[in-house]
Protein backbone atom coordinates (compact mmCIF):
# COMPACT_ATOMS: atom_id res chain seq x y z
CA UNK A 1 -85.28 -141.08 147.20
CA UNK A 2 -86.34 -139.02 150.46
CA UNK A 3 -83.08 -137.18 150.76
CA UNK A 4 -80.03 -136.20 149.17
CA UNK A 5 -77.18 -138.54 150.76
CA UNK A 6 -76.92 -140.22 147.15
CA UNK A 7 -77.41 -137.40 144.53
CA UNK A 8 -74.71 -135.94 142.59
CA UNK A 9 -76.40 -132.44 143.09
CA UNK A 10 -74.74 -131.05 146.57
CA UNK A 11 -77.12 -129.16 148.52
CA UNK A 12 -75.51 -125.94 150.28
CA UNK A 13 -77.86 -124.61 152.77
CA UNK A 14 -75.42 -121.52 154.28
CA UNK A 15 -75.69 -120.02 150.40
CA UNK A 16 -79.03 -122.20 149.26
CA UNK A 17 -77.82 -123.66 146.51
CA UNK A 18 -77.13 -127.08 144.70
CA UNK A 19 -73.98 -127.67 142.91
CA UNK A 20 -72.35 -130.47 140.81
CA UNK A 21 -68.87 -130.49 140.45
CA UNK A 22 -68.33 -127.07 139.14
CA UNK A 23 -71.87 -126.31 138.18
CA UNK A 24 -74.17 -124.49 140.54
CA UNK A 25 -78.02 -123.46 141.00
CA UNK A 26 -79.11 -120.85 143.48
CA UNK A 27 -82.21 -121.91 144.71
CA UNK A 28 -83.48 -118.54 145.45
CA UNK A 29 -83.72 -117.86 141.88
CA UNK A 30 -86.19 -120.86 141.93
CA UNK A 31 -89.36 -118.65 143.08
CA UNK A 32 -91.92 -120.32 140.23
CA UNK A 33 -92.33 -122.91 138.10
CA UNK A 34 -91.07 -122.05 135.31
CA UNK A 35 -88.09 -120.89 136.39
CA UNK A 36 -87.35 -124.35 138.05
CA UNK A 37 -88.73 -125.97 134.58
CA UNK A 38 -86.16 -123.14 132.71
CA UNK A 39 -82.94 -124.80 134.89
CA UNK A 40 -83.81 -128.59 134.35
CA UNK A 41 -84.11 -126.84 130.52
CA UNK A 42 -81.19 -125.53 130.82
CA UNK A 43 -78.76 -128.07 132.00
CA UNK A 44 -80.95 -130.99 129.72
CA UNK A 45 -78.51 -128.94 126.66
CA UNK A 46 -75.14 -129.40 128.46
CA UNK A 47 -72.76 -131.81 126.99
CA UNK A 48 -72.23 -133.25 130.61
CA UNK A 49 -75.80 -133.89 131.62
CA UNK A 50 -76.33 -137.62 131.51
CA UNK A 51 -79.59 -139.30 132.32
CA UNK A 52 -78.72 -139.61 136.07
CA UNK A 53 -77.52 -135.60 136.20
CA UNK A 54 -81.06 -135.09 134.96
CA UNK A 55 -83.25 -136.95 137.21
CA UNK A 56 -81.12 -136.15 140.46
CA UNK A 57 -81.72 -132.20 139.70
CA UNK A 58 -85.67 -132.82 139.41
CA UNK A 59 -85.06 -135.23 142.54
CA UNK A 60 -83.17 -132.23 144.44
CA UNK A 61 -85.93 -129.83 143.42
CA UNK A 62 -88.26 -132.15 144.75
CA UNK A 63 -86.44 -132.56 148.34
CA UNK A 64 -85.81 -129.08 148.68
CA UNK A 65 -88.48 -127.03 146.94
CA UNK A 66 -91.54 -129.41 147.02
CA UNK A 67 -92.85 -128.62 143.84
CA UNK A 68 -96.10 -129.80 143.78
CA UNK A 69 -97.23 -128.23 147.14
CA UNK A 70 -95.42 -124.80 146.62
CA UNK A 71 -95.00 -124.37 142.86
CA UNK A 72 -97.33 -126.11 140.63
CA UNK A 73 -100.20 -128.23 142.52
CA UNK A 74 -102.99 -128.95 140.15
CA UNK A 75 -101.24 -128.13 137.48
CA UNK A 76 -101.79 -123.47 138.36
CA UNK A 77 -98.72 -121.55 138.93
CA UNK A 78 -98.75 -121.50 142.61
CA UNK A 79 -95.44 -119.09 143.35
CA UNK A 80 -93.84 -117.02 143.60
CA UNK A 81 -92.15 -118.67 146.97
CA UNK A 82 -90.35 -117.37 149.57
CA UNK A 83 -87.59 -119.75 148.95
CA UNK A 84 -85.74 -119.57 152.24
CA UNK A 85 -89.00 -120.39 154.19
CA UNK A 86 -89.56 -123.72 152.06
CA UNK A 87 -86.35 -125.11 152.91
CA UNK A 88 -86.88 -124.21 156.39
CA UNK A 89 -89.73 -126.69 155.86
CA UNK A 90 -92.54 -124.24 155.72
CA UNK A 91 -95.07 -124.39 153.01
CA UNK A 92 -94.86 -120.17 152.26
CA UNK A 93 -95.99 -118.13 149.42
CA UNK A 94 -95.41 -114.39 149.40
CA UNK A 95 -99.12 -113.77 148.71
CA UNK A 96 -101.97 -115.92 150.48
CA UNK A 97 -103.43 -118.42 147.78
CA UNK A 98 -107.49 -118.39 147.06
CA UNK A 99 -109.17 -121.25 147.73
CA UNK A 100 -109.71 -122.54 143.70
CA UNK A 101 -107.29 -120.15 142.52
């Protein structure tokens, strides 16, 4: 899926965050990834997370934050991000990255 016309996670981009039905992430709290990692923790132990909740949040993640080129390429910690520049489509860290590091 290459964008979000069919997941049940509704991207807000005037308050950057993702919401289903009453449930709601703000994405600027997703700066690393572990934090991302702690949400899709997080909502795994709600009652109402079925299989499809699940896999459209990493899917949404993966639209919006591009976590393997901003957050975790390689397998390193690669944040924190400036959130607001990623969705603008910009690959941005708030610290330059070493080449290796």
């Amino acid at each position: 899926m290459d964008n979000m016309d069919s997941n049940v996670w509704k991207y807000d981009a005037g308050q950057r965050t993702i919401q289903y039905k009453y449930y709601w992430i703000d994405l600027d709290c997703c700066r690393s990834s572990a934090s991302v990692l702690d949400w899709i923790m997080q909502i795994n132990k709600k009652t109402w997370a079925t299989d499809r909740v699940l896999a459209d949040l990493v899917r949404a993640f993966h639209h919006l934050l591009r976590p393997q080129a901003n957050l975790c390429s390689g397998g390193f910690e690669r944040g924190p991000i400036d959130v607001c520049h990623v969705l603008a489509g910009n690959d941005y860290h708030d610290t330059p990255q070493e080449e290796g590091v």
